[in-house]
Structures are given as C-alpha cells and as structure tokens.
N, C-alpha and C. Protein backbone atom coordinates (compact mmCIF):
# COMPACT_ATOMS: atom_id res chain seq x y z
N UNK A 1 70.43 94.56 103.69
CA UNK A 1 70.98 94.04 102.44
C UNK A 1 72.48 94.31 102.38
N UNK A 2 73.30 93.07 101.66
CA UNK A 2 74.75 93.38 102.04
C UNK A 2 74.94 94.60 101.00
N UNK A 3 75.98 95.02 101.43
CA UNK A 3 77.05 96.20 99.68
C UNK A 3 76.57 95.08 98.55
N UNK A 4 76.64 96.19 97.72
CA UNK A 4 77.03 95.56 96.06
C UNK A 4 77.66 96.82 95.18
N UNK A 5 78.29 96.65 93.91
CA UNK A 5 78.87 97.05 93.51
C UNK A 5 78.09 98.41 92.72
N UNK A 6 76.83 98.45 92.50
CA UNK A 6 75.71 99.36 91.83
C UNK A 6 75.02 100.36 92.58
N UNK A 7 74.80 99.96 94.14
CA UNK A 7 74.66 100.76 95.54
C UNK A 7 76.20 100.93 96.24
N UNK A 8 77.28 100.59 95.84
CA UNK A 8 78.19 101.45 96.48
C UNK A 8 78.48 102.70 95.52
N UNK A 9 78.16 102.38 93.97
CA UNK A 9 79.10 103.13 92.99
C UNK A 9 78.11 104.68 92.70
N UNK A 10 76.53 103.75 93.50
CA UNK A 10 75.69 105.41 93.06
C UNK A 10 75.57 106.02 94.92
N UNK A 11 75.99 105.61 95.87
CA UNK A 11 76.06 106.39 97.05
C UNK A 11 77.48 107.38 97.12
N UNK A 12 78.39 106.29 96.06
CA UNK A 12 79.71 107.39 95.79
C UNK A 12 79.31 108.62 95.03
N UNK A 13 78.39 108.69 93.75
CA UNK A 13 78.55 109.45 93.03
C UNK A 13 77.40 110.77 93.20
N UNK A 14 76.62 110.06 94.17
CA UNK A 14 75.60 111.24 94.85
C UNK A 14 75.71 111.47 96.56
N UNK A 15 77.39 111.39 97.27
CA UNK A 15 77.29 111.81 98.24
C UNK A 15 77.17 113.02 98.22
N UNK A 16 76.55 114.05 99.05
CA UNK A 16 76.86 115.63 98.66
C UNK A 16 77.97 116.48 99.82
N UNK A 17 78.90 115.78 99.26
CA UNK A 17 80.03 116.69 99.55
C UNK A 17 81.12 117.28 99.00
N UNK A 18 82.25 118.38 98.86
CA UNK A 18 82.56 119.18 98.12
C UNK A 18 83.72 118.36 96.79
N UNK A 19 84.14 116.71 97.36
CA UNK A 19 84.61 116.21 96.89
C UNK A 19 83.90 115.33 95.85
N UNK A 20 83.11 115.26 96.00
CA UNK A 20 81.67 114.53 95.01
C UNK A 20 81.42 115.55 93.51
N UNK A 21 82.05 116.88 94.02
CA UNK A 21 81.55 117.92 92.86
C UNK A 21 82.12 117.79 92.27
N UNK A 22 83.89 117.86 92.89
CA UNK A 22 84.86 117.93 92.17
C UNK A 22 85.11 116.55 91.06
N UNK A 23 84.82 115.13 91.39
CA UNK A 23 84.48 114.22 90.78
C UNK A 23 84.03 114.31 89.71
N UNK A 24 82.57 114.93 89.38
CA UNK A 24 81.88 115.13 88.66
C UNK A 24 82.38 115.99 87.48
N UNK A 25 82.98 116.82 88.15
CA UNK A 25 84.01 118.40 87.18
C UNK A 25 85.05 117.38 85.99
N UNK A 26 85.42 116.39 87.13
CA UNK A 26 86.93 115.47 86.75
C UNK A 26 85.66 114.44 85.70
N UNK A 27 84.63 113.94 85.52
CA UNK A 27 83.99 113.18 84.75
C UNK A 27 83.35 114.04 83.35
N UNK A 28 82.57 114.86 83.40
CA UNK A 28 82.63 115.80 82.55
C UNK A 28 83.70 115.96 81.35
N UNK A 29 84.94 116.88 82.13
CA UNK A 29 85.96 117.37 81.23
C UNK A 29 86.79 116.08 80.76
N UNK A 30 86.80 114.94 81.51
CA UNK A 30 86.93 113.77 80.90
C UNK A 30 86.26 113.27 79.55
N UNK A 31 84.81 113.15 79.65
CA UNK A 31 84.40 112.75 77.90
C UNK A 31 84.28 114.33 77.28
N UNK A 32 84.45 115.46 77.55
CA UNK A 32 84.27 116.39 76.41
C UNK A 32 85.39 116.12 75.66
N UNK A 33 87.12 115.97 76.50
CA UNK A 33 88.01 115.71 75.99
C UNK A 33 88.17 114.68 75.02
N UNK A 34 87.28 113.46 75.57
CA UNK A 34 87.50 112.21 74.85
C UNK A 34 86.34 112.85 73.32
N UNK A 35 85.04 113.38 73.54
CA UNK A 35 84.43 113.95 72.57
C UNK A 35 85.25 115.15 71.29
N UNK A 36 86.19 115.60 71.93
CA UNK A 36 86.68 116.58 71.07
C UNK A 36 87.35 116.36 70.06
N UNK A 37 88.59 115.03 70.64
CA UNK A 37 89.12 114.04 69.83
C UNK A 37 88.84 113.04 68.86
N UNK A 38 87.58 112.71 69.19
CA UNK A 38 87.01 112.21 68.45
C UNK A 38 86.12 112.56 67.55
N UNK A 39 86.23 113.53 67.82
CA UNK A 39 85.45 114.84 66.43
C UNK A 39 86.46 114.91 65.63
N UNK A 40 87.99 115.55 66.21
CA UNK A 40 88.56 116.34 65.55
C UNK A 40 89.51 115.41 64.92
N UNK A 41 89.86 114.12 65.38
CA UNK A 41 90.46 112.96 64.99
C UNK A 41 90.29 111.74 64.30
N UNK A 42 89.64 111.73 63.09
CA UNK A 42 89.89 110.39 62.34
C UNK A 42 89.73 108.98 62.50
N UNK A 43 91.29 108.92 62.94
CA UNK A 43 92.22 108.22 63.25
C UNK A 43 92.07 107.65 65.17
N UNK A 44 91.27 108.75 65.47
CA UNK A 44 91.32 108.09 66.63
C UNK A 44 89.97 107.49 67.32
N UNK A 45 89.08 107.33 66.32
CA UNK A 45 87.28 106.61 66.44
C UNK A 45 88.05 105.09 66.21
N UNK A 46 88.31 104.32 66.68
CA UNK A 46 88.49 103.16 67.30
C UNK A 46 87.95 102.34 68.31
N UNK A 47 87.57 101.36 68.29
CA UNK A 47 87.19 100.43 69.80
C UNK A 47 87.87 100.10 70.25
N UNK A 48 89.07 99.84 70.21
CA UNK A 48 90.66 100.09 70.70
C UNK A 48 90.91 101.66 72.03
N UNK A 49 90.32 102.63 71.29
CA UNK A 49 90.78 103.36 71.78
C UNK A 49 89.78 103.85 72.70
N UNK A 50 88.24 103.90 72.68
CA UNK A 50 87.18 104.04 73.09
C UNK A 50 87.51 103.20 74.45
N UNK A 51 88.14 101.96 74.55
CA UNK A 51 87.88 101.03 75.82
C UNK A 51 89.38 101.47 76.35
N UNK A 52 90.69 101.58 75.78
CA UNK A 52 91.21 102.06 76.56
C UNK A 52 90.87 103.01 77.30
N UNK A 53 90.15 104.47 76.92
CA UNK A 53 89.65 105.21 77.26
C UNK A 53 88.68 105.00 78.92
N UNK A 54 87.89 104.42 78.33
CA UNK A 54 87.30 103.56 79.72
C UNK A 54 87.90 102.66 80.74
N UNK A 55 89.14 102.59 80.40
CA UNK A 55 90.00 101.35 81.30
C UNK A 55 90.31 102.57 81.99
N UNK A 56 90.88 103.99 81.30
CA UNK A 56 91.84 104.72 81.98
C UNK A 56 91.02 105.44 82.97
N UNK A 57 89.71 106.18 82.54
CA UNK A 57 88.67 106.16 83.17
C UNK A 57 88.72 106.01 84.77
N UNK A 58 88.20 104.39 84.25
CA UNK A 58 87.68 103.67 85.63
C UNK A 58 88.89 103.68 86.73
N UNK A 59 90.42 103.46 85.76
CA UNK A 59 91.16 103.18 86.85
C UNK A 59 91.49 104.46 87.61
N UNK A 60 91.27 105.49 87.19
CA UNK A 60 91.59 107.40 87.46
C UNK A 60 90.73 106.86 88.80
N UNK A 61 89.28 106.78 88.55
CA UNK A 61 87.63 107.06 89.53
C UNK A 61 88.42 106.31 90.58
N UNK A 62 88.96 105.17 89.99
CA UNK A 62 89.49 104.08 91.53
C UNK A 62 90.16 105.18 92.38
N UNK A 63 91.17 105.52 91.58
CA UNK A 63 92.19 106.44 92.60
C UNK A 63 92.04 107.14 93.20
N UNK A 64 90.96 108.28 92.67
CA UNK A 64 90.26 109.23 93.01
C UNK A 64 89.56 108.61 94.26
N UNK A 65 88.76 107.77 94.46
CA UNK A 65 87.72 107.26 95.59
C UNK A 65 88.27 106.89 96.63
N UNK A 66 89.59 106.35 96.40
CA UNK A 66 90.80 106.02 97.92
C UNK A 66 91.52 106.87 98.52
N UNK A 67 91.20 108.06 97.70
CA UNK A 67 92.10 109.20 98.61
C UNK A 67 90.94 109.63 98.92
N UNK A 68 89.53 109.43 99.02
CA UNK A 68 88.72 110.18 100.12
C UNK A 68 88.85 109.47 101.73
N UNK A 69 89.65 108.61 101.98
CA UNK A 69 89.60 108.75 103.17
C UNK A 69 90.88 108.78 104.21
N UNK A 70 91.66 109.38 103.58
CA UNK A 70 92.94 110.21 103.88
C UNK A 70 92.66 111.79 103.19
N UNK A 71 91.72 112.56 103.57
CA UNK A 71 91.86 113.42 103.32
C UNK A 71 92.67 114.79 104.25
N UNK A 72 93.57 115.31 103.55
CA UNK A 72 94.02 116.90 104.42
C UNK A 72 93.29 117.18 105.43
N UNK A 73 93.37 118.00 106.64
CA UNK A 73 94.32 117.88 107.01
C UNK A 73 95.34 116.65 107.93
N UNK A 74 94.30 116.25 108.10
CA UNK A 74 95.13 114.66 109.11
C UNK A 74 95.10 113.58 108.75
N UNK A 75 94.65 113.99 106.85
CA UNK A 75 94.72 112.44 106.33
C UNK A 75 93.77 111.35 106.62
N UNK A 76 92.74 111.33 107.23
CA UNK A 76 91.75 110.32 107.58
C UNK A 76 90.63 110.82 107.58
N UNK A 77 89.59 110.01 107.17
CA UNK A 77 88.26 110.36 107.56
C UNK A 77 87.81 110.23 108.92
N UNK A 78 88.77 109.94 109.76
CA UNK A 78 88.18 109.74 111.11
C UNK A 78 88.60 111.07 111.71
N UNK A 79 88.53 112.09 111.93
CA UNK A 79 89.50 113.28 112.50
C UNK A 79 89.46 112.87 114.35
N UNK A 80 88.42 112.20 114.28
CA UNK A 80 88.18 112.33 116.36
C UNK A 80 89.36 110.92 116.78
N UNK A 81 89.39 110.16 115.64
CA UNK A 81 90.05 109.07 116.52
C UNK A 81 91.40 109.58 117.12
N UNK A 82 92.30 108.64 117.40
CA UNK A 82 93.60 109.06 117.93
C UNK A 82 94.66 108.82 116.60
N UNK A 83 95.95 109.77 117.21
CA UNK A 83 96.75 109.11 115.84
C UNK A 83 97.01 107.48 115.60
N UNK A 84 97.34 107.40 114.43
CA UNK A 84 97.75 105.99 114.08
C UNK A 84 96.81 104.62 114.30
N UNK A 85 95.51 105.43 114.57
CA UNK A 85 94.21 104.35 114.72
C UNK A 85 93.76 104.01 113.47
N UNK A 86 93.06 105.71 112.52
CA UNK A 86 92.58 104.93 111.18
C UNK A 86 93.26 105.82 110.38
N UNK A 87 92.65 106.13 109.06
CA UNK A 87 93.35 106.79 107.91
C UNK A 87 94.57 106.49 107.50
N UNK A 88 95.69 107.17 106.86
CA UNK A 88 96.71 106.62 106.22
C UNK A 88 97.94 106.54 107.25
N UNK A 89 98.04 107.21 108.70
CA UNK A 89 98.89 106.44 109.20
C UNK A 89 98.73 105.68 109.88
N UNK A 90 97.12 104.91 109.75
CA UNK A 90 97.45 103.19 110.44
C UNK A 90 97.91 102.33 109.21
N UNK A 91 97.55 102.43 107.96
CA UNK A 91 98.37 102.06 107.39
C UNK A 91 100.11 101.71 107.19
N UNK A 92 100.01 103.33 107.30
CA UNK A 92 101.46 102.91 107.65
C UNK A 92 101.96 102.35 108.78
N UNK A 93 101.44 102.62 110.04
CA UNK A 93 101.68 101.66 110.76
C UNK A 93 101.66 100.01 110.54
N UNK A 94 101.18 99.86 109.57
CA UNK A 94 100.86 98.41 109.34
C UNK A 94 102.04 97.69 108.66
N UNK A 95 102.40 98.89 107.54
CA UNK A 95 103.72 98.89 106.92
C UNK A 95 104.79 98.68 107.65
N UNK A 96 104.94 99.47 108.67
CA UNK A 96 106.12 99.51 109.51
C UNK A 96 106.30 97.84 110.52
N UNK A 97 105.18 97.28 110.75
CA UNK A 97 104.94 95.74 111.17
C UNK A 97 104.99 94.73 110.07
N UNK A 98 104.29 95.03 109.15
CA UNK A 98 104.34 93.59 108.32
C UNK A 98 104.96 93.86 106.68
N UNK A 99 106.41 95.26 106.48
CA UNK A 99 106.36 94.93 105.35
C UNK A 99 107.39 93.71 105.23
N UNK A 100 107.52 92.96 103.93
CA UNK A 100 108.13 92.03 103.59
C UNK A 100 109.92 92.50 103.46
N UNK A 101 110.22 93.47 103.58
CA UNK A 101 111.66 93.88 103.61
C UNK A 101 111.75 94.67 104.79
N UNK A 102 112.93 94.42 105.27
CA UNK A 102 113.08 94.99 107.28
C UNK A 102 113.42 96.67 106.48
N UNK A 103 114.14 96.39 105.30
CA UNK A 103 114.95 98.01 105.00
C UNK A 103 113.53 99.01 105.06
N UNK A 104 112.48 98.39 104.45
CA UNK A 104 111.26 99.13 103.76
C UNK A 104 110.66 99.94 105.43
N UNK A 105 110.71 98.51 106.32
CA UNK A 105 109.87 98.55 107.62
C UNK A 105 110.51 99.56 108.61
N UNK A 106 112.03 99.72 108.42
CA UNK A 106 112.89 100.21 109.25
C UNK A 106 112.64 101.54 108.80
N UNK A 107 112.59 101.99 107.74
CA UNK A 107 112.17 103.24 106.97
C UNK A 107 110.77 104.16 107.55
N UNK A 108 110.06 103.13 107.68
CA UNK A 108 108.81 103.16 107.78
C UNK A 108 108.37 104.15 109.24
N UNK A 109 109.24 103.18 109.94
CA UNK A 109 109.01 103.62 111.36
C UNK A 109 109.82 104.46 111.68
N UNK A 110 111.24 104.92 110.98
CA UNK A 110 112.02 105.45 111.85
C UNK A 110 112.40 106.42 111.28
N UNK A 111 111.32 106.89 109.88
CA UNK A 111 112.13 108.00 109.24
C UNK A 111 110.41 108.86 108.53
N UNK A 112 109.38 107.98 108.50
CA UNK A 112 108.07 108.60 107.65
C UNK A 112 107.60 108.60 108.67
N UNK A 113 107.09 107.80 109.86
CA UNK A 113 105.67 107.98 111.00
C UNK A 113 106.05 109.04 111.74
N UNK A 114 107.67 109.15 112.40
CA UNK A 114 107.68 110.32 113.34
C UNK A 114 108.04 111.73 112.35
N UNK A 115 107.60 111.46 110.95
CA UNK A 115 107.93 112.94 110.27
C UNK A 115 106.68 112.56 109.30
N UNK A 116 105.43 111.99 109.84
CA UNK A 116 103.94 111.68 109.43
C UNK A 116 103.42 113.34 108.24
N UNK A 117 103.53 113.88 108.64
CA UNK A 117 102.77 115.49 108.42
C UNK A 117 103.84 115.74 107.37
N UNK A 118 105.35 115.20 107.16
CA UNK A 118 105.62 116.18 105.94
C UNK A 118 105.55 115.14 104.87
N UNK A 119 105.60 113.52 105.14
CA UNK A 119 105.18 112.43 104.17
C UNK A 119 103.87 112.54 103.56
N UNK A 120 102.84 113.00 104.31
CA UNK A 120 101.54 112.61 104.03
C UNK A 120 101.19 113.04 102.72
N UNK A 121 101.37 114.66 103.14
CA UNK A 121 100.58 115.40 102.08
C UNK A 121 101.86 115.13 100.55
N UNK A 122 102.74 114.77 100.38
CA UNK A 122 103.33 113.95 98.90
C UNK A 122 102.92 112.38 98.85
N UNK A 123 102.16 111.85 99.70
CA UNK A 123 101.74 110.74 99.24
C UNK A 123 100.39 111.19 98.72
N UNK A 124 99.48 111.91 99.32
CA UNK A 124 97.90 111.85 99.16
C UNK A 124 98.65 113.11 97.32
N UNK A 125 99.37 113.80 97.49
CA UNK A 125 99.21 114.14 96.07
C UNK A 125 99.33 113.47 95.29
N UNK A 126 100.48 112.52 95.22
CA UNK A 126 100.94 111.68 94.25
C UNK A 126 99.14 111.06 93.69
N UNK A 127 99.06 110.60 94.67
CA UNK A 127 97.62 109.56 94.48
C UNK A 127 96.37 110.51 93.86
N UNK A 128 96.10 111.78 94.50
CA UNK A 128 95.32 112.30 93.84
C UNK A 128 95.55 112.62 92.28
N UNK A 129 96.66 113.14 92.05
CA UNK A 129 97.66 113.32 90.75
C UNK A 129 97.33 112.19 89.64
N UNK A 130 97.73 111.08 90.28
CA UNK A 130 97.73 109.82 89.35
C UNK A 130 95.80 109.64 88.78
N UNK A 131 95.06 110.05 89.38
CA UNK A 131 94.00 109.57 89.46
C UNK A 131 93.39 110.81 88.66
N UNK A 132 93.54 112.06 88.73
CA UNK A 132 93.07 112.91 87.67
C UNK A 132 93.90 112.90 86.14
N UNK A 133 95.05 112.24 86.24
CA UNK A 133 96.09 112.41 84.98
C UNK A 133 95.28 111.52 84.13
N UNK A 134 94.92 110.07 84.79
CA UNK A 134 94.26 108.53 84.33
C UNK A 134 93.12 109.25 84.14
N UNK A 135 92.15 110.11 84.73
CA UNK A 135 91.10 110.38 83.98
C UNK A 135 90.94 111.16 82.91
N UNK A 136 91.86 112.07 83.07
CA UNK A 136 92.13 112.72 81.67
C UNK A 136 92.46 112.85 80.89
N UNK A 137 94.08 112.06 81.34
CA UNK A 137 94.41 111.57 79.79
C UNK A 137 95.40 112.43 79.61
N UNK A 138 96.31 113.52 80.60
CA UNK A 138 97.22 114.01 80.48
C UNK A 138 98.42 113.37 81.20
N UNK A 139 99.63 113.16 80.81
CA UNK A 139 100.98 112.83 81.18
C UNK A 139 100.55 111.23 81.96
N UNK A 140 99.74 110.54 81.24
CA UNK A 140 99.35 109.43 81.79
C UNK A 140 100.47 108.40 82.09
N UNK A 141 101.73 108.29 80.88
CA UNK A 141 102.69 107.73 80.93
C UNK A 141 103.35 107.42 82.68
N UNK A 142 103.82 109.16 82.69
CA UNK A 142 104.35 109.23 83.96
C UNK A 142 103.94 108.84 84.99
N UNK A 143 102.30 109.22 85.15
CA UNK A 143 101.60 108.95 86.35
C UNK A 143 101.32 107.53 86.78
N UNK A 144 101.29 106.77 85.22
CA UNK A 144 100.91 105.31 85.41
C UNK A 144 102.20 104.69 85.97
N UNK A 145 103.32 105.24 85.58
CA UNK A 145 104.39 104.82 86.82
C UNK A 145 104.75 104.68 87.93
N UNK A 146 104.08 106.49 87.91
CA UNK A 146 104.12 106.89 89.71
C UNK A 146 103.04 105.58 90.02
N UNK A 147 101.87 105.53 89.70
CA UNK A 147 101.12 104.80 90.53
C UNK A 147 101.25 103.13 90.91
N UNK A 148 102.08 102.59 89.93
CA UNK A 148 102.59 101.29 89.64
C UNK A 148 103.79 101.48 90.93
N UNK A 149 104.32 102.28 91.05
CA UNK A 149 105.15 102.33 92.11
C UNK A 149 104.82 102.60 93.49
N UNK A 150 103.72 103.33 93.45
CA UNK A 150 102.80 103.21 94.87
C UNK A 150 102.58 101.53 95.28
N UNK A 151 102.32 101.34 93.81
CA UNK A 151 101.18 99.80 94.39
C UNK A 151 102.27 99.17 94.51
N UNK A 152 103.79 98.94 94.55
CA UNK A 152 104.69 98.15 94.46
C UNK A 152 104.82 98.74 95.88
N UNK A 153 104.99 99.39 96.36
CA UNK A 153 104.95 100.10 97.75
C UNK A 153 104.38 99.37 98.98
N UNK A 154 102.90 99.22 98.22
CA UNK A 154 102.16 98.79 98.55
C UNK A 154 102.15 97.46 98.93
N UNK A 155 102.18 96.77 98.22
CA UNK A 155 102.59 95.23 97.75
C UNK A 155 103.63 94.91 98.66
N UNK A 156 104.56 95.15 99.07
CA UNK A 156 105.47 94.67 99.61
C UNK A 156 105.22 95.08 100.80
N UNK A 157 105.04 95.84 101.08
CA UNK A 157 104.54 96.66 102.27
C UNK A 157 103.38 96.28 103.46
N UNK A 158 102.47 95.45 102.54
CA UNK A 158 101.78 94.64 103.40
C UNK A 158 101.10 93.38 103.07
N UNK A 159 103.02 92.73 102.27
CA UNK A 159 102.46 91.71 102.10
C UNK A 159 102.09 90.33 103.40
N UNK A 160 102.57 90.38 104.45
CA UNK A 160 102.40 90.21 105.66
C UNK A 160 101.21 90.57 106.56
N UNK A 161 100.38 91.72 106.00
CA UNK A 161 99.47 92.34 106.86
C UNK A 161 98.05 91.47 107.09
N UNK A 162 97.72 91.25 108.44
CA UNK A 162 96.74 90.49 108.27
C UNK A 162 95.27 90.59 107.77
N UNK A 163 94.77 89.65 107.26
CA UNK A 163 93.93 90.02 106.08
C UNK A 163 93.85 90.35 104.91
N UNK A 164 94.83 90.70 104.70
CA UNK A 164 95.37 91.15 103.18
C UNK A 164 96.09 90.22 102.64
N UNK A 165 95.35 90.04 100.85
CA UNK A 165 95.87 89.13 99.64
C UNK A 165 96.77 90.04 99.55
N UNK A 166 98.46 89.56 99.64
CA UNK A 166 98.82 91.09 99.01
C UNK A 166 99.05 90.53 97.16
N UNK A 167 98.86 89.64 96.75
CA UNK A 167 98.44 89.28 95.41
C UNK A 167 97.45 90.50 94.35
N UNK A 168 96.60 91.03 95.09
CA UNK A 168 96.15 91.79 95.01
C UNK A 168 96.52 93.35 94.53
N UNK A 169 97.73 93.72 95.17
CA UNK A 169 98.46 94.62 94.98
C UNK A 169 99.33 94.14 93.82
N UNK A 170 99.58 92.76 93.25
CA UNK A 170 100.54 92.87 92.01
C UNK A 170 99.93 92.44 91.39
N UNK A 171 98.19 92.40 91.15
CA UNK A 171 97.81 92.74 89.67
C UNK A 171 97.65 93.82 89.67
N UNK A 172 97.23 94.78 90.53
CA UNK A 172 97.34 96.30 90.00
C UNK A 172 98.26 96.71 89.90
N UNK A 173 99.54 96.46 90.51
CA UNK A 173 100.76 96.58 89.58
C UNK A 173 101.13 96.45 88.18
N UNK A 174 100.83 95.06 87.79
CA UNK A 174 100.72 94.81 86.77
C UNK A 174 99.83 95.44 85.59
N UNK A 175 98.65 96.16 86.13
CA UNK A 175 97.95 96.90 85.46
C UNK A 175 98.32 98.02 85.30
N UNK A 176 98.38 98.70 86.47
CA UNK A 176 99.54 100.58 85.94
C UNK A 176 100.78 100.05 85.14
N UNK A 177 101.40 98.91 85.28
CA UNK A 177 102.60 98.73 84.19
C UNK A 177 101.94 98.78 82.76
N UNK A 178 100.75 98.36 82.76
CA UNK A 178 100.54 97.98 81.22
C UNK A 178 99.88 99.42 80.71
N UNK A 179 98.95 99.68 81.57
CA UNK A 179 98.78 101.21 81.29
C UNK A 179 100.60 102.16 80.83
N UNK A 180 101.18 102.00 81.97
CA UNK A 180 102.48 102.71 81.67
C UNK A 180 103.56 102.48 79.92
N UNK A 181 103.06 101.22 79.78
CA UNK A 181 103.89 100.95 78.39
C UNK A 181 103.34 100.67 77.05
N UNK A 182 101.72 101.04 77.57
CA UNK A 182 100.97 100.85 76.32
C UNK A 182 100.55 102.76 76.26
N UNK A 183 100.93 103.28 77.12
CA UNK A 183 100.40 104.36 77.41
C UNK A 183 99.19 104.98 76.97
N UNK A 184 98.14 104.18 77.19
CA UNK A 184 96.79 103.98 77.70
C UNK A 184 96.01 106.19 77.32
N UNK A 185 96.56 106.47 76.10
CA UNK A 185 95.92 107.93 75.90
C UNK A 185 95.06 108.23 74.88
N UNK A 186 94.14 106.78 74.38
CA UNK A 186 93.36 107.46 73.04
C UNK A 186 92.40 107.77 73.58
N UNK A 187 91.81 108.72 72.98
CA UNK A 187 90.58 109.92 72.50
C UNK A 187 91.07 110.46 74.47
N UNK A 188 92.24 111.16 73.98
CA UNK A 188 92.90 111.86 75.18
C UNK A 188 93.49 113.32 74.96
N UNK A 189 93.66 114.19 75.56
CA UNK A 189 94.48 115.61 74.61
C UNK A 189 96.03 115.41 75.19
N UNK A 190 96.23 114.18 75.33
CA UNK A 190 97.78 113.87 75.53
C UNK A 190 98.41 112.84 74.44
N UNK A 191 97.42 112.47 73.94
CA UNK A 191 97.90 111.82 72.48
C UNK A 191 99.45 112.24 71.38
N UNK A 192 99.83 111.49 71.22
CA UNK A 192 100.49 111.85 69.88
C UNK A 192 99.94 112.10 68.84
N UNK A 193 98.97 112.07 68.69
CA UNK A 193 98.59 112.09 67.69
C UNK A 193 97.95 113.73 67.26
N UNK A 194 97.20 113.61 68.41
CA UNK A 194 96.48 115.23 68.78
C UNK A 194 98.00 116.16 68.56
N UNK A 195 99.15 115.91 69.32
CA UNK A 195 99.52 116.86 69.16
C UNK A 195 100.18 117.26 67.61
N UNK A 196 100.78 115.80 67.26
CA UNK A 196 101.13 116.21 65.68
C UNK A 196 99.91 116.82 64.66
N UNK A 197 98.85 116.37 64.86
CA UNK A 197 97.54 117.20 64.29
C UNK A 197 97.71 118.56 64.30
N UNK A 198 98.17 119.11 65.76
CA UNK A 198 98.28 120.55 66.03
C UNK A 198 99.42 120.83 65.41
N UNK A 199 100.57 120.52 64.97
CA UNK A 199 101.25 120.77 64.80
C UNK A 199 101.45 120.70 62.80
N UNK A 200 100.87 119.75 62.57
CA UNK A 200 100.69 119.94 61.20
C UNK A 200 99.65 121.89 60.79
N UNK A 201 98.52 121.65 62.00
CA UNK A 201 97.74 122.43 61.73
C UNK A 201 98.58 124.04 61.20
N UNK A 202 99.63 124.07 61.82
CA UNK A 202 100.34 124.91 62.36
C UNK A 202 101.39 125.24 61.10
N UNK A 203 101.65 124.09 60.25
CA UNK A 203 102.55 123.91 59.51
C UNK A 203 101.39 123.18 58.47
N UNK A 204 100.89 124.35 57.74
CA UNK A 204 99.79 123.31 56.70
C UNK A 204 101.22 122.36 55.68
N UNK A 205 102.36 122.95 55.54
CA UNK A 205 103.01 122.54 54.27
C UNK A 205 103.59 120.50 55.01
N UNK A 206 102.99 120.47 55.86
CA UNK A 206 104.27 119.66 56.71
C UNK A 206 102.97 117.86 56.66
C-alpha cells in the first residue's frame, strides 16, 4: 500500500526513539500552555485564536520532523554513507549546483561545504529552534523570521534542483511571513496579552 498522510503521521508519532519522546514533551507543554491561557484569559477563548494556535502547532511538528534526518553528529540519518551522499550536506551540495544566484552557489561551495561541521550544527539549531518556538508559542515573531529566511534560502537555493517545485518553497515562505506579521501567539505564554495580565496582576491599581 502506497504512504498516506494518517500512516505516515502515526509511524512518526509512535517511532520509539529518544526523539519521538522529546516530541511528545514538545506536544504536551504545548496545549497545557494553550490550556492555561485559556483558563486564565477571557479575552483569549476565540476561534481566531484556537486555529491560529493549531496553524502554529502544525507548522512547529513540520519543523520539528525535518530535522530528524540531519541529526548531530554528522547531520544525516545515514551515518554509513559517504560524505555529501545523503543528509544535509547533499543538500547542500545541491545548493552549491543549482542555486539560482552564482553569489549564493559560490558561497556555498567555497566557504560552508569545506567548513561543513562548523555550518551544520547553526543550521540544524536554527531549525530545531524555529520549530519548538512555533510550537510553543514563545518568541514566535522572531523565529517565524528566522524560518521564512531559511525557506528563502531555500527557495533560491534549489530553485534549479532537479525535481524540485521550488514554488513550493515560496509558499512556505509566504506562510512564516504571515505567521511573522500576524504573529501567530494566541492561547500562547508569549502573548501580549498574558503578559499585560501579569503585569496588571502585579499592579492591581493599573
């Protein structure tokens, strides 16, 4: 039977490995947060804010699920292959061949692949980063930038690559932008709202 979207999403969420737990930790403290707020907030029981909530969610889980196979230490789930076969520096190798700007490509090859090991591990954070901030709902602003700027990275990077829509890469662009300027934080403990709450709390006269 081919993939589908209901048998890939429950073999993700019951693989048993140490990154599967941590998932789970990151899903959890995700709705208690969104639960707490919405106890303790009013103002923030909305269907507005409930589905942003779930947009930010889902798009965190995305992020989260693509850095399992660039994982530390060599960045790939393949550890036996050779370098620059799979994980994130065949990617970049791919970058360095088909991005759409020579400056990006020239970069690519002649300043990140032969200095692979000190690029890697600030890309796989960034990405892990962006993907727990989106699930939780802390400094989402920022992160939805950082990650809008990955995918612009991205996007250009292989828009040439064969097989690849890179169309693809600028609606998710377009999506961390909108996350980034709608800043995508209800029933979140990064809210404005939460925090002026705390802060009134703090200041009953105010």
């Amino acid at each position: 039977m081919n993939p589908n979207p209901l048998s890939d999403v429950i073999a993700f969420v019951t693989n048993p490995v140490g990154t599967t737990a941590i998932f789970w930790l990151l899903v959890v403290a995700s709705v208690v947060i969104a639960a707490f707020v919405w106890n303790r907030l009013p103002e923030q029981r909305t269907l507005s804010n409930l589905v942003q909530w779930l947009i930010r969610f889902v798009m965190g889980a995305f992020w989260w699920q693509q850095s399992l196979w660039k994982l530390p230490p060599l960045y790939t789930d393949h550890p036996e292959a050779a370098f620059g076969e799979t994980g994130l520096a065949y990617w970049m190798g791919l970058m360095g061949k088909h991005a759409a700007i020579p400056l990006q490509a020239d970069f690519v090859n002649n300043i990140v692949l032969p200095h692979f090991y000190l690029f890697a591990p600030i890309v796989y954070s960034l990405e892990v980063l962006t993907g727990v901030s989106l699930m939780l709902g802390g400094f989402v602003r920022l992160f939805a930038i950082i990650g809008a700027l990955q995918i612009l990275n991205l996007w250009l990077g292989l828009y040439s690559a064969p097989g690849e829509w890179p169309w693809t890469y600028f609606f998710l662009f377009l999506l961390q932008l909108m996350v980034a300027i709608h800043c995508y934080g209800g029933l979140s403990a990064s809210t404005r709202s939460w925090s002026q709450d705390a802060a009134g709390a703090a200041r009953p006269g105010l």
